[in-house]
Every structure is written in structure tokens, then in C-alpha cells.
C-alpha atoms as a PDB file:
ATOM      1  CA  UNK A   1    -103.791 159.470 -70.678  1.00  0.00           C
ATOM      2  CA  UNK A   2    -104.999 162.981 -69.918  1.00  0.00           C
ATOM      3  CA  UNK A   3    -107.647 164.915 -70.563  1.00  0.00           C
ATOM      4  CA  UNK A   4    -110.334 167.631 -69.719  1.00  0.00           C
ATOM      5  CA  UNK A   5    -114.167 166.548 -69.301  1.00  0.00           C
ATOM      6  CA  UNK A   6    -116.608 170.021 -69.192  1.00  0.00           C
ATOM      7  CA  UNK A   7    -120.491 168.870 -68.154  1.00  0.00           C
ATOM      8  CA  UNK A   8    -123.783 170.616 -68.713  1.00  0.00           C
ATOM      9  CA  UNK A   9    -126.407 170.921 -67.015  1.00  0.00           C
ATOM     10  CA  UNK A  10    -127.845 168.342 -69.113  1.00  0.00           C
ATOM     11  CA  UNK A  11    -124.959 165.652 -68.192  1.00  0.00           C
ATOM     12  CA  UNK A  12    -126.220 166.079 -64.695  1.00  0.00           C
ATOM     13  CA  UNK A  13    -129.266 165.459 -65.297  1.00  0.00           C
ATOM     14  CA  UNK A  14    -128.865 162.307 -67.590  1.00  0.00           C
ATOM     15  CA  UNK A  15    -126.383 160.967 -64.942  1.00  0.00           C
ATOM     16  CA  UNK A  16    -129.111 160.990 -61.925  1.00  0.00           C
ATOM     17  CA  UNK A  17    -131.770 159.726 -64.056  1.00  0.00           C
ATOM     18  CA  UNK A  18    -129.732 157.061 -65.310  1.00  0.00           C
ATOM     19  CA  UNK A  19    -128.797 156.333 -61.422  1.00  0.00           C
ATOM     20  CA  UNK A  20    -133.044 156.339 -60.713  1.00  0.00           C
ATOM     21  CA  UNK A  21    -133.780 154.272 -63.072  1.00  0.00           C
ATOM     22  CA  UNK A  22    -130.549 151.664 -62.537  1.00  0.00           C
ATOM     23  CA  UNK A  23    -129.883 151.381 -59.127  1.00  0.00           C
ATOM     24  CA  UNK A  24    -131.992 148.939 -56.743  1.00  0.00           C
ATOM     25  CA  UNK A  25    -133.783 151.696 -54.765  1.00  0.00           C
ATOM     26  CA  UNK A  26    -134.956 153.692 -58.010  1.00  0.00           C
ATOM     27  CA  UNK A  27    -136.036 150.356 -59.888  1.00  0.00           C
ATOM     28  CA  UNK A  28    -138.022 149.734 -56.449  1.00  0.00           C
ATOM     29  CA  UNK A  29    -139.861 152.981 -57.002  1.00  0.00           C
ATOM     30  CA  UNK A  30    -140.122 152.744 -60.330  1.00  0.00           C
ATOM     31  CA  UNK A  31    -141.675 149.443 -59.949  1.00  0.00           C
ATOM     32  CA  UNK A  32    -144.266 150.855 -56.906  1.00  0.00           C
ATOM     33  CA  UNK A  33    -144.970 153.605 -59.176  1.00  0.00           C
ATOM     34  CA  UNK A  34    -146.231 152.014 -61.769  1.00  0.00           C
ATOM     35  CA  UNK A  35    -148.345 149.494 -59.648  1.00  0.00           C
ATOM     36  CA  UNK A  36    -150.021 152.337 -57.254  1.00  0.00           C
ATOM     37  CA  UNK A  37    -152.140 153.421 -60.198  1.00  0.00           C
ATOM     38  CA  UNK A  38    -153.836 149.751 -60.752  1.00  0.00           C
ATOM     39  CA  UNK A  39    -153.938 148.283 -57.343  1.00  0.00           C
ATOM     40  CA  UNK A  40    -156.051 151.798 -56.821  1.00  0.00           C
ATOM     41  CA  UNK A  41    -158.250 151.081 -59.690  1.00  0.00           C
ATOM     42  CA  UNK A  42    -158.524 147.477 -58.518  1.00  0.00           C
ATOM     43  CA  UNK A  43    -159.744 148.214 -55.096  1.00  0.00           C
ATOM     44  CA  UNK A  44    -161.906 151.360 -56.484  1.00  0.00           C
ATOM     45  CA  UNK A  45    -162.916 148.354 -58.708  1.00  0.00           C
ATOM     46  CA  UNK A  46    -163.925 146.424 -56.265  1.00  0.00           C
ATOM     47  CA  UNK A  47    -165.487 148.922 -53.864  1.00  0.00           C
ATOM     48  CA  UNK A  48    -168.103 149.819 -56.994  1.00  0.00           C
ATOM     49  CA  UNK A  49    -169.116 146.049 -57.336  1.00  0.00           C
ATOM     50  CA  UNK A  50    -170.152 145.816 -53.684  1.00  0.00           C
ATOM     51  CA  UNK A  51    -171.791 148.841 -53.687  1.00  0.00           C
ATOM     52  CA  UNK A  52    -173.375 148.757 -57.260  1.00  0.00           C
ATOM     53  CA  UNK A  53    -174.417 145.078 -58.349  1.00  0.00           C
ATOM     54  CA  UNK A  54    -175.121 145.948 -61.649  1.00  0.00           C
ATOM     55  CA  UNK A  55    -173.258 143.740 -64.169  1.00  0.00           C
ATOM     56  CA  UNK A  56    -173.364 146.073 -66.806  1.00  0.00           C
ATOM     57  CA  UNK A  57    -171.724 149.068 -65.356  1.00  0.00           C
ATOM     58  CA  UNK A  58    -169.360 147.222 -63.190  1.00  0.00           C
ATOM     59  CA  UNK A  59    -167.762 145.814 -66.615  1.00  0.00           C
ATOM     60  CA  UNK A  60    -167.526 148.985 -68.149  1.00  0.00           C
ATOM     61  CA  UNK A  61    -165.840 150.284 -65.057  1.00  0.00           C
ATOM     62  CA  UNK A  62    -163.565 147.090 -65.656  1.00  0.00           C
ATOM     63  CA  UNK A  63    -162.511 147.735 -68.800  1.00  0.00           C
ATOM     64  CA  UNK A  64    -161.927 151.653 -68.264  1.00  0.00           C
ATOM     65  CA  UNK A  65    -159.572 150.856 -65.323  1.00  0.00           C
ATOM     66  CA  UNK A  66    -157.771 148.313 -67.742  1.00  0.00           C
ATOM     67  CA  UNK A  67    -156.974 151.022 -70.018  1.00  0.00           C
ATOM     68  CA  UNK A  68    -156.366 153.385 -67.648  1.00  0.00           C
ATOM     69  CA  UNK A  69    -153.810 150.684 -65.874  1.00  0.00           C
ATOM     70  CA  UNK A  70    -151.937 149.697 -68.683  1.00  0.00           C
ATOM     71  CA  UNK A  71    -151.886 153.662 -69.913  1.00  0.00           C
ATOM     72  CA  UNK A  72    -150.359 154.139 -66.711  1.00  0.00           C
ATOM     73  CA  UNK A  73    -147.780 151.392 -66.707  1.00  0.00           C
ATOM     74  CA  UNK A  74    -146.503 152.424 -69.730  1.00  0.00           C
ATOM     75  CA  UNK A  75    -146.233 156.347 -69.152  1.00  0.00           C
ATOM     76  CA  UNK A  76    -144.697 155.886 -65.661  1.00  0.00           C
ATOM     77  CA  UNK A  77    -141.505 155.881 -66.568  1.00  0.00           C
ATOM     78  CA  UNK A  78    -141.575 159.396 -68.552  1.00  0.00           C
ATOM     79  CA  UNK A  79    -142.964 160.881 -65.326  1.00  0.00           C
ATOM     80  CA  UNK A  80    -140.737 159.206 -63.058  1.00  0.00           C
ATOM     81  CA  UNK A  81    -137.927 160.684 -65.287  1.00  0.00           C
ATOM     82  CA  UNK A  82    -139.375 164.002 -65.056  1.00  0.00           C
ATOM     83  CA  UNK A  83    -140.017 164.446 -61.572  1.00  0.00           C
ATOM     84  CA  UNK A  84    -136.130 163.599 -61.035  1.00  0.00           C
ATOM     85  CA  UNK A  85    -135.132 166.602 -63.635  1.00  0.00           C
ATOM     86  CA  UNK A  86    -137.608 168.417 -61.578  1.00  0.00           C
ATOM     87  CA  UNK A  87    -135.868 168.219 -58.637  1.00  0.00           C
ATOM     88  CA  UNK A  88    -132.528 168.272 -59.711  1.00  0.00           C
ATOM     89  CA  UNK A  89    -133.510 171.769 -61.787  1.00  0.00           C
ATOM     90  CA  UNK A  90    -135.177 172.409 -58.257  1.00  0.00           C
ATOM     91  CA  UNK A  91    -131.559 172.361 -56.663  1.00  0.00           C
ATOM     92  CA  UNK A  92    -130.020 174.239 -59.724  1.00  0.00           C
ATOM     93  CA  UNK A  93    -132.201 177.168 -58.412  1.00  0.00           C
ATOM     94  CA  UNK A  94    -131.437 176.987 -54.918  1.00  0.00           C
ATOM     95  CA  UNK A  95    -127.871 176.893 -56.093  1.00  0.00           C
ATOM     96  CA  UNK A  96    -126.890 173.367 -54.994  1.00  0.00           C
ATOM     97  CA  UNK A  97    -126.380 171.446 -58.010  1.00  0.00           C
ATOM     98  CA  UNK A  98    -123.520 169.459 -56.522  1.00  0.00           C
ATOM     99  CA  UNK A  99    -121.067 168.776 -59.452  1.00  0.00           C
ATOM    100  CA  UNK A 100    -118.086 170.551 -61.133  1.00  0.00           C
ATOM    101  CA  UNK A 101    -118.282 171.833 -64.735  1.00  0.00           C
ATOM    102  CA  UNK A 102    -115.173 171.394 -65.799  1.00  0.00           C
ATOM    103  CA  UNK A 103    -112.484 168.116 -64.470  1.00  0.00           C
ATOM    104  CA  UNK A 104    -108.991 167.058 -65.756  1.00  0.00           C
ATOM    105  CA  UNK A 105    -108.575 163.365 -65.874  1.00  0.00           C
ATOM    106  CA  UNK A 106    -105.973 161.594 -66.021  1.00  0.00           C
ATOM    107  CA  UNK A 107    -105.823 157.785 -66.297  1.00  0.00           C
ATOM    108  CA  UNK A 108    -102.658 156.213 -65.255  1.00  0.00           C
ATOM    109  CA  UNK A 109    -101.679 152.522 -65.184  1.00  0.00           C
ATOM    110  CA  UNK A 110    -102.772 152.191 -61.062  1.00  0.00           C
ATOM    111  CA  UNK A 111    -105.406 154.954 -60.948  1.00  0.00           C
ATOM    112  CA  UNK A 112    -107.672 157.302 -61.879  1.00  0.00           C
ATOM    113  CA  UNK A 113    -107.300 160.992 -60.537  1.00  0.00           C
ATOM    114  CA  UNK A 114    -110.111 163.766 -61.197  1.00  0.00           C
ATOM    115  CA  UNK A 115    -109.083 167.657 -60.687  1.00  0.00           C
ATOM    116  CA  UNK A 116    -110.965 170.222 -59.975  1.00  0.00           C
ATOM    117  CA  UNK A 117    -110.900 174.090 -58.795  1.00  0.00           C
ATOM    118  CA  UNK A 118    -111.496 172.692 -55.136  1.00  0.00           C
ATOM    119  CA  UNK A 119    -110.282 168.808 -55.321  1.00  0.00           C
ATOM    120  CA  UNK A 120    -107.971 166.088 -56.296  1.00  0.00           C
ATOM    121  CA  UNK A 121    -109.929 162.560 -56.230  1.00  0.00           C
ATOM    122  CA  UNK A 122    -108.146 159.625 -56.747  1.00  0.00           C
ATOM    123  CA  UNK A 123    -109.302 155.946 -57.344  1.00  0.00           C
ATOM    124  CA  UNK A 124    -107.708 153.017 -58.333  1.00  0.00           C
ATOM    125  CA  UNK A 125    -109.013 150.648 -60.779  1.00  0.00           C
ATOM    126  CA  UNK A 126    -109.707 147.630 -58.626  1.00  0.00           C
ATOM    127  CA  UNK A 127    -111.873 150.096 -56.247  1.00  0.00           C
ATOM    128  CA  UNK A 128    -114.542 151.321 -58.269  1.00  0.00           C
ATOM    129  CA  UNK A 129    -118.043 150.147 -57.757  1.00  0.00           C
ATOM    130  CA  UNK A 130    -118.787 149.491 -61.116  1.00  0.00           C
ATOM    131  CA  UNK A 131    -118.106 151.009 -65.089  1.00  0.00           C
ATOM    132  CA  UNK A 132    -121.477 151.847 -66.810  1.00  0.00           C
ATOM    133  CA  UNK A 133    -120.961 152.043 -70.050  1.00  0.00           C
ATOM    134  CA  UNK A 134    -124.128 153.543 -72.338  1.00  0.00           C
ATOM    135  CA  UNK A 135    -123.961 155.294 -76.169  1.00  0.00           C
ATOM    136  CA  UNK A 136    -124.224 158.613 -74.520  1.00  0.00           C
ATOM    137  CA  UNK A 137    -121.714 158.330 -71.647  1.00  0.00           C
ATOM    138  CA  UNK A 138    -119.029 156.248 -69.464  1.00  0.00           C
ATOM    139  CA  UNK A 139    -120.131 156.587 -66.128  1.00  0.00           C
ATOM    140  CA  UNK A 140    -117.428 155.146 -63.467  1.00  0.00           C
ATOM    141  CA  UNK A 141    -118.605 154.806 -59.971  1.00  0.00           C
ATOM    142  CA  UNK A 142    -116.621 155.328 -57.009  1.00  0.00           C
ATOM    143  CA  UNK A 143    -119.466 154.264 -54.541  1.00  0.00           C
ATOM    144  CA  UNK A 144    -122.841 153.548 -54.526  1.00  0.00           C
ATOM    145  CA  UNK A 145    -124.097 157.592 -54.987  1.00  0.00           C
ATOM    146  CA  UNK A 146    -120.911 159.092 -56.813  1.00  0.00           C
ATOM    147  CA  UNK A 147    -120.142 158.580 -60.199  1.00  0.00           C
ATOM    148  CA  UNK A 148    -117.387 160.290 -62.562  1.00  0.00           C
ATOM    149  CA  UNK A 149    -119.338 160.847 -65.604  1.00  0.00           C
ATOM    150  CA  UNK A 150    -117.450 161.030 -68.838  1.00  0.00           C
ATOM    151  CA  UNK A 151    -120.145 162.117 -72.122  1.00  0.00           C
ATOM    152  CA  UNK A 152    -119.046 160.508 -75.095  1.00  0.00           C
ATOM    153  CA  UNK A 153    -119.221 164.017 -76.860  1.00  0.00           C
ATOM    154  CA  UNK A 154    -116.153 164.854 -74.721  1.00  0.00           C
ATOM    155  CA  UNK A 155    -114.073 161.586 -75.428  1.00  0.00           C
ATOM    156  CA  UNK A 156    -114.626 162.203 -79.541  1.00  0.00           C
ATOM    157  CA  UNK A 157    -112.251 159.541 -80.614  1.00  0.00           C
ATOM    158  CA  UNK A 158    -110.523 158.980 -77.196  1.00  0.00           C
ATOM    159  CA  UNK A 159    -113.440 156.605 -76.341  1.00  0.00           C
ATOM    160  CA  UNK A 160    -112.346 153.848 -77.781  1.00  0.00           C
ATOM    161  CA  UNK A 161    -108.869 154.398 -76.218  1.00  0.00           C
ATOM    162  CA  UNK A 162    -110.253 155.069 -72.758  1.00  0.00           C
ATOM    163  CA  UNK A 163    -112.720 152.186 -72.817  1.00  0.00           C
ATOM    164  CA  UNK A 164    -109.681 149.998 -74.441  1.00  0.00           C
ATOM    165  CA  UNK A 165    -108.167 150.874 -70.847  1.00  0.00           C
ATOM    166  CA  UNK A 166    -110.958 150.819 -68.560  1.00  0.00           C
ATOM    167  CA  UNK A 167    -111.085 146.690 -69.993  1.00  0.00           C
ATOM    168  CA  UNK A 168    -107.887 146.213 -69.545  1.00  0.00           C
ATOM    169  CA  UNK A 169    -107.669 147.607 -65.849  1.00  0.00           C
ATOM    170  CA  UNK A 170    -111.213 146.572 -64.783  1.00  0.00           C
ATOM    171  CA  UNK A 171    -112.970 144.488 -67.205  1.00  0.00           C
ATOM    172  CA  UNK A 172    -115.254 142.405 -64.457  1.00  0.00           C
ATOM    173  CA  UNK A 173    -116.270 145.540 -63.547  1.00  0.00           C
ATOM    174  CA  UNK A 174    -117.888 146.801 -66.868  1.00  0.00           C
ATOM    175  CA  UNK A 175    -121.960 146.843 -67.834  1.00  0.00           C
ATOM    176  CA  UNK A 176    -122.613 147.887 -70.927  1.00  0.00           C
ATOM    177  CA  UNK A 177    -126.320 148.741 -71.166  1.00  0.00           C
END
């Protein structure tokens, strides 16, 4: 099965935030991120009961932190996602965005083999990392930091047939999230 995948900018994007927010390192700093705020508020917490000894103001501080924690906790993850567009927009403007456009693919019964203007990759089935499979997109890793990324916009009706062949080639392999 052939066929021609073009990104955006937008693809990009969506593909490293998905990475950040999926792969062990990014859930790590997700996870730090969104405790920093409250261990801070905790300690700060703290440091204004020893200092202050009065009841009354040390509970209102209490329950301001609270709501500024749990604020926190919960808007994390929208600023975590946006400091990752940030920088990848960051590299877009220094002119190293590092992915290609436009790719033919073509999925044969031992491989998969990506063209580009500058490259022929090739993978076989049983060597990929691991098939994410999400509404918006098919992402299939070759290792841990390289992904092809196929947006479902692309496939149209050829998802179906491509993820019909993906499972039969590499089922263990696919997550749907």
C-alpha cells in the first residue's frame, strides 16, 4: 500500500506534545511540575506558622494555598503543553524544525519504507518501538525519540486499511489511547 503523508506545522507540534506528555521522562516532569507549586506553598506554609502563631491567619493562609495548589494541579498540564509548542515554534524560527513536510509511504508485507527529498528509511514491522494509535493520528515509532507520524486527515478512508495492516503485522505492538 502506497501513499503520500504532507505535515503541518501543527502535526509537529501535536506529535512532540503527545511524546511529553506519554513518554516516562515527560510524565516525570509533568508529575514534578505539578507538585513544585504545593510542596512550595507547604513549606511557605509552614515557615508563616513558626514565624506567626496566630491561628487565625495561619488558616486563612491554609486554605488560600489549598486553592492555589489544586488551581495549580489542574492547569499544569495546559502550561506544560505550551511551553513545549514554545520551544518547538522557538526552533521553527531558528530554522531547525527537524521534520519533512511531505513523505511517501509505502507499506509492504516485511516493511515499512518512508521517502523523502533527502532519505529512504526503512523499518520492518517486528522492529518498531511501539504503534500509538489516537483519533487524530497513527504515530509509529522507530525508537524511543523518532516517530513516523501519520494524521488521520491524510489517511481519509485508508485508515482503516492501514490500521487493518499495522494489526495484522504488529498487533502486540499497538496502544490505542
Amino acid at each position: 500500500m502506497k501513499f503520500r503523508i504532507n505535515l503541518t506545522e501543527e502535526d509537529y507540534i501535536d506529535y512532540n506534545i503527545f511524546a511529553g506528555m506519554n513518554n516516562p521522562n515527560g510524565k516525570k516532569t509533568l508529575m514534578t511540575g505539578r507538585l513544585d507549586m504545593p510542596v512550595f506553598l507547604l513549606v511557605a506554609l509552614i515557615v508563616i506558622w513558626i514565624l506567626k502563631k496566630d491561628a487565625m491567619f495561619v488558616l486563612f493562609e491554609g486554605v488560600f494555598f489549598a486553592i492555589v495548589s489544586i488551581i495549580w494541579v489542574a492547569v499544569y498540564p495546559k502550561i506544560y503543553k505550551g511551553m513545549i509548542r514554545k520551544n518547538i515554534l522557538k526552533l521553527k524560527k531558528n530554522g531547525k524544525l527537524p521534520f519533512f513536510e511531505s513523505e511517501d509511504f509505502e507499506l509492504t508485507d516485511e516493511e515499512i519504507i518512508g521517502t523523502t527529498e533527502t532519505e529512504i528509511r526503512r523499518c520492518r514491522y517486528e522492529n518498531l518501538n511501539k504503534i500509538d494509535v489516537t483519533a487524530d493520528c497513527i504515530y509509529m515509532w522507530i525508537d524511543a525519540a523518532r516517530a513516523w507520524i501519520l494524521p488521520t486527515r491524510e489517511l481519509g478512508a485508508r485508515r482503516a486499511e492501514v490500521l487493518n495492516l499495522l494489526n495484522s503485522k504488529a498487533a502486540e505492538k499497538i496502544v490505542v489511547r
